[in-house]
Protein backbone atom coordinates (compact mmCIF):
# COMPACT_ATOMS: atom_id res chain seq x y z
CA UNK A 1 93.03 112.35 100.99
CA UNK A 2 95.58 109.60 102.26
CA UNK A 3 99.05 110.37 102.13
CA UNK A 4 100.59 107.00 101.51
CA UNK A 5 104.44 108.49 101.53
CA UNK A 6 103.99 110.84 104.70
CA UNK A 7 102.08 107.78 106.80
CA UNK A 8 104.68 105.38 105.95
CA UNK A 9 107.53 107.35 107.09
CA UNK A 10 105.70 108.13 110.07
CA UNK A 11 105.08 104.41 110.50
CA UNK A 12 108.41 104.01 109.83
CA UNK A 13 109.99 106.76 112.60
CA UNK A 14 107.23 105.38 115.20
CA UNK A 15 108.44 101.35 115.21
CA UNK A 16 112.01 103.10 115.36
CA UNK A 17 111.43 105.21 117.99
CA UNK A 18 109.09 102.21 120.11
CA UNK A 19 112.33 99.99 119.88
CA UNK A 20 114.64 102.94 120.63
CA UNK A 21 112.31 103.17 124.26
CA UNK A 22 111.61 99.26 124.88
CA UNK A 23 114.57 96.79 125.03
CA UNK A 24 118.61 96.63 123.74
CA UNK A 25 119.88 97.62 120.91
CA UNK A 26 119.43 94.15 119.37
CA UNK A 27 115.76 93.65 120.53
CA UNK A 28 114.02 91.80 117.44
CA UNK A 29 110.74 92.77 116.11
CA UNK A 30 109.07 89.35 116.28
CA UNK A 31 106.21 88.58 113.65
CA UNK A 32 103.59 86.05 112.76
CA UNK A 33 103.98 85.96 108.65
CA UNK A 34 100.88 84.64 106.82
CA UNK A 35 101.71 85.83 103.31
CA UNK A 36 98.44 88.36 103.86
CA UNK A 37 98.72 92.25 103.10
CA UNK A 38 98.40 93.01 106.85
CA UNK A 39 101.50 90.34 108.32
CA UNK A 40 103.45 91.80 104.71
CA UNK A 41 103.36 95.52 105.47
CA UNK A 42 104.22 95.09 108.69
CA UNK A 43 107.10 92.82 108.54
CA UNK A 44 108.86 95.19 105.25
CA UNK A 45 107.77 98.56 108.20
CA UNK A 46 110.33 97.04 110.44
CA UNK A 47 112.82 95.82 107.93
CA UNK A 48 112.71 99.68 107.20
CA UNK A 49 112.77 100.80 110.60
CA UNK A 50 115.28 98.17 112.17
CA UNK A 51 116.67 96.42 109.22
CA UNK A 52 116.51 92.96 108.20
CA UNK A 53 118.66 91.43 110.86
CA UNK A 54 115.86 92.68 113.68
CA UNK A 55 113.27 91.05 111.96
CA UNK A 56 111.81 87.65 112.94
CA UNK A 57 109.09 85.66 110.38
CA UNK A 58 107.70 83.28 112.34
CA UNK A 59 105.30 81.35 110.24
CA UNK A 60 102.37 78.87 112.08
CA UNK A 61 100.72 76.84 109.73
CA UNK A 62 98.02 74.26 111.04
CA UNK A 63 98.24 70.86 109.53
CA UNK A 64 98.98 71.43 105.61
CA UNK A 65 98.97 75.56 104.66
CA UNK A 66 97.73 75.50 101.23
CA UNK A 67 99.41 79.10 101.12
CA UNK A 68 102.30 78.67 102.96
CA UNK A 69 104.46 79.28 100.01
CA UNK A 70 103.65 82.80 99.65
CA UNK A 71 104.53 83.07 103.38
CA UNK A 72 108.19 81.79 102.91
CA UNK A 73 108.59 84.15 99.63
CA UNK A 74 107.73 87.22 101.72
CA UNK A 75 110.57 86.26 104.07
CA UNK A 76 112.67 85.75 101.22
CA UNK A 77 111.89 88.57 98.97
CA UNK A 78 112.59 90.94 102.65
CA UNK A 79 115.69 89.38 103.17
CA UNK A 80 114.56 88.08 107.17
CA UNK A 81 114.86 85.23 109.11
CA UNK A 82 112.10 82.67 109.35
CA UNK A 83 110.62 80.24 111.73
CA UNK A 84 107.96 77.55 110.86
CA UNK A 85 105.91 75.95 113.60
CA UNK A 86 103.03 73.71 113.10
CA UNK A 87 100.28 74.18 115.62
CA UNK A 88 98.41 71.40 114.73
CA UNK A 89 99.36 69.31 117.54
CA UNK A 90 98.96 71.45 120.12
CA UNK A 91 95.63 72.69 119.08
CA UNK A 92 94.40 69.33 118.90
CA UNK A 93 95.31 68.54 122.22
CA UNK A 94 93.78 70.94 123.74
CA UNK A 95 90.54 70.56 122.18
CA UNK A 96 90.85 66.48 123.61
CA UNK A 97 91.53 67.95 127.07
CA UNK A 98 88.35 70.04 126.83
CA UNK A 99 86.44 67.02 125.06
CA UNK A 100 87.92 64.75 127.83
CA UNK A 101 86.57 67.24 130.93
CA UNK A 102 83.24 67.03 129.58
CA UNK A 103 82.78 69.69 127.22
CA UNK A 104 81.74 69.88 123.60
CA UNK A 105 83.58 71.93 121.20
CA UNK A 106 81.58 74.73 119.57
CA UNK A 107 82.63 77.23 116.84
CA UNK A 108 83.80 79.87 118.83
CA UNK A 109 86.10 77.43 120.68
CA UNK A 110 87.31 75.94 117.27
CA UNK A 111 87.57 79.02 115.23
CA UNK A 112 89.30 81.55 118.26
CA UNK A 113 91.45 78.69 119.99
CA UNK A 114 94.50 78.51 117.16
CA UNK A 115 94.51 82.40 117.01
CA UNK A 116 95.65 82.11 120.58
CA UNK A 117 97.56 79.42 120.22
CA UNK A 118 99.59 81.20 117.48
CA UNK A 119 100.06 84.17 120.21
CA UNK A 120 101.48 82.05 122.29
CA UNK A 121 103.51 80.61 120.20
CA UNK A 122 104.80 84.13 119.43
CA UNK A 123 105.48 85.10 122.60
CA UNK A 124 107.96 81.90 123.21
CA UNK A 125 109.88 82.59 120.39
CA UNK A 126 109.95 86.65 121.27
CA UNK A 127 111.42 85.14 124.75
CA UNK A 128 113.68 83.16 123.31
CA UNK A 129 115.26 85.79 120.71
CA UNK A 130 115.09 88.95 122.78
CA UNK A 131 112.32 90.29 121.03
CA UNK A 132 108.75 92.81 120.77
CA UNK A 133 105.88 90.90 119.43
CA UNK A 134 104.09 92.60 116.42
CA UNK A 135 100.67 93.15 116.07
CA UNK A 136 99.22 92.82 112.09
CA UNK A 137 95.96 94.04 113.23
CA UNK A 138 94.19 97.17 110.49
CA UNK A 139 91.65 99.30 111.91
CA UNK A 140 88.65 97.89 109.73
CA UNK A 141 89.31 95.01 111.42
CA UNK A 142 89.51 96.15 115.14
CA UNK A 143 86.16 98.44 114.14
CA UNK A 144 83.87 95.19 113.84
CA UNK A 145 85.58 93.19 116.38
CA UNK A 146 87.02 90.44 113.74
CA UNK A 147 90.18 89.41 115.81
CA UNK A 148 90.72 87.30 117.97
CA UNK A 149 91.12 88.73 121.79
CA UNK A 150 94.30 87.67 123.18
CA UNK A 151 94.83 86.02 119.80
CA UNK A 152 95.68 88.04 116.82
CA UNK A 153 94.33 91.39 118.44
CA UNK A 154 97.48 91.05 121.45
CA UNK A 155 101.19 92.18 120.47
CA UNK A 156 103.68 94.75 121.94
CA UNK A 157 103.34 97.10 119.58
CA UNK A 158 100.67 97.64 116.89
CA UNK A 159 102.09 99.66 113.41
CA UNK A 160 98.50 99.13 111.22
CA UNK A 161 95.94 100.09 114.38
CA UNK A 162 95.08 103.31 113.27
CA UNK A 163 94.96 102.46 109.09
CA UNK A 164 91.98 100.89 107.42
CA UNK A 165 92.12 97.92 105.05
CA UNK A 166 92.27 100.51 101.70
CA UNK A 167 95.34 102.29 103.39
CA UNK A 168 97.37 99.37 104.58
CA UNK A 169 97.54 98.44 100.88
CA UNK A 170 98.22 102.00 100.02
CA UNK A 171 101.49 101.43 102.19
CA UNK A 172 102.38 98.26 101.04
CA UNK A 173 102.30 99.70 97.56
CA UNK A 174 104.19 102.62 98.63
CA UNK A 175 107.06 100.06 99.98
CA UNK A 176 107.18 98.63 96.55
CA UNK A 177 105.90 95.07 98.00
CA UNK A 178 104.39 93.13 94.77
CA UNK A 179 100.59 92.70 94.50
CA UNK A 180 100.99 88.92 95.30
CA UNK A 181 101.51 90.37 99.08
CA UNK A 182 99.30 93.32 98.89
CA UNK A 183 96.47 92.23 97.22
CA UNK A 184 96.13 88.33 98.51
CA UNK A 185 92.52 87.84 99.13
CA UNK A 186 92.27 88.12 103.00
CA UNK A 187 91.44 85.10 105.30
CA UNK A 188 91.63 83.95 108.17
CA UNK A 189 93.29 80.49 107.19
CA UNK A 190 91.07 78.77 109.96
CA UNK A 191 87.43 78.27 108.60
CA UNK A 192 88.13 77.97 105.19
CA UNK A 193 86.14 81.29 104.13
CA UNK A 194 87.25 84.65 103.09
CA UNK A 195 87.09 87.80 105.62
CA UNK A 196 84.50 89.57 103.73
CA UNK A 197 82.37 86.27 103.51
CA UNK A 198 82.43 85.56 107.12
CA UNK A 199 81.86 89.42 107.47
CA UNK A 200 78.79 90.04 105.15
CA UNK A 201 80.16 92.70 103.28
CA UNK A 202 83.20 94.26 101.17
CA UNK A 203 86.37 96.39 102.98
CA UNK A 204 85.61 98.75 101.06
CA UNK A 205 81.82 99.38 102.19
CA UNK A 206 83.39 99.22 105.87
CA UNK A 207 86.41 101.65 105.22
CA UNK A 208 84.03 104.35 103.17
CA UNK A 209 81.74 104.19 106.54
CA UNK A 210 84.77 104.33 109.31
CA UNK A 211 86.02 107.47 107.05
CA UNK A 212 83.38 109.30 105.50
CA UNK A 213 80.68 108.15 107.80
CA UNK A 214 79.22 106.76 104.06
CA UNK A 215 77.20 103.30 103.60
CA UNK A 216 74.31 103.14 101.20
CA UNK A 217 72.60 100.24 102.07
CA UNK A 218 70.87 100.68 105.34
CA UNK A 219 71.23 97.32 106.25
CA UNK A 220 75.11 96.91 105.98
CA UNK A 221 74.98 99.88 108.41
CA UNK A 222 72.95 98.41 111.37
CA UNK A 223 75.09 95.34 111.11
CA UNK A 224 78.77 97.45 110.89
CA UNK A 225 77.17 99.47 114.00
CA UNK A 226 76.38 96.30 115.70
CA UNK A 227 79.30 94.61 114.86
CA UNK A 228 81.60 97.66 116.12
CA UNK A 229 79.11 98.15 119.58
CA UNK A 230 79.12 94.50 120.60
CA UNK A 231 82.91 94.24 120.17
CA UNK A 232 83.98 97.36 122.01
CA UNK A 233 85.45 94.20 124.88
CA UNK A 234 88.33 93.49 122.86
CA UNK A 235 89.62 96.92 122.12
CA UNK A 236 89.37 98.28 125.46
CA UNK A 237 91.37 98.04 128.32
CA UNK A 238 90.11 95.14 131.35
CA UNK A 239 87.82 96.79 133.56
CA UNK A 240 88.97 96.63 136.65
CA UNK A 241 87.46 97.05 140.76
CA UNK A 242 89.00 99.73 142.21
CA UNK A 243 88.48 99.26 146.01
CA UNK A 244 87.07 102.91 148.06
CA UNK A 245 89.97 104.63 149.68
């Protein structure tokens, strides 16, 4: 049985204790805010851990954000800081520099591209402020591979790795965050389609299997397995050649 209280004070000790061992007194816990239960949880963790004045929203809409709003109430209903920058324009020029060396665009391209660009985007601002870039990342997620490597799935430290998608809302409930935040129907804000669309199944078929080892239909199962096998790359550290002494 999850222990929603006990895991979010642990949460809540380990971001303290991370910042208490990496940077000043001041250093900011820096975080890309979609309005989504993942971004939510972990921006009220470190309002807990650091308080509000460590805590950077940064929110990175592309074009027009038809969600945006909920975004901007998060910040305000935490009491933090926030941030907005538009990656539109970038994005778009890099995908006329690739169209302009010869290259056509394909989905992966499209779809993975912004994700990076938004962790870049992160990363300047953590320069500027003095601060730790967070990652939003749940474990369902990271199981099947569906984040973006170097994108979404990068950060300095990582407060939902270890929690599925069922026990990131557990916390979120547990920190009293409304169900606006906690319950927002997940995507990815890029291709237009829910998570569990572009997935194939529900979070809660995939979190019953990563914790009781449980999925009825054969089929799902071959395709989480898959899924989790083929995206083992993104979790793991770079291999690297280590030369014969």
């Amino acid at each position: 049985m999850f222990d929603a209280k006990k895991t979010t004070q642990q949460i809540i000790d380990w971001i303290a204790e991370y910042f208490r061992n990496n940077g000043a007194p001041e250093t900011k816990a820096v975080i890309g805010i979609s309005g989504g239960k993942d971004s939510s949880v972990t921006a009220a963790l470190c309002v807990k851990a650091l308080g509000k004045d460590r805590v950077l929203g940064v929110l990175m809409p592309q074009g027009k954000q038809h969600d945006i709003d909920i975004a901007l109430e998060l910040c305000v209903a935490l009491g933090i800081k926030c941030v907005a920058v538009n990656i539109k324009e970038p994005v778009q020029a890099l995908y006329n520099g690739i169209t302009v060396a010869g290259l056509t665009l394909n989905d992966i391209a499209i779809f993975n591209t912004p994700a990076r660009i938004r962790m870049t985007t992160l990363y300047a601002i953590s320069g500027i402020v003095g601060g730790r870039v967070a990652n939003t990342c749940n474990l369902s997620e990271g199981w099947v591979g569906y984040e973006t490597k170097f994108g979404d799935a990068a950060g300095d430290f990582s407060p939902l790795g270890d929690l599925t998608v069922t026990e990131v809302k557990a916390v979120g409930y547990e920190l009293g965050l409304e169900t606006k935040y906690v319950d927002k129907v997940p995507e990815d804000g890029l291709c237009g389609k829910i998570d569990e669309d572009n997935l194939g199944f529900a979070y809660e078929t995939l979190d019953e299997y990563i914790r009781e080892g449980i999925c009825i239909s054969a089929k799902t199962k071959e395709k989480i397995d898959r899924l989790h096998e083929i995206s083992r790359h993104k979790a793991n550290p770079m291999p690297t050649f280590r030369k014969d002494d």
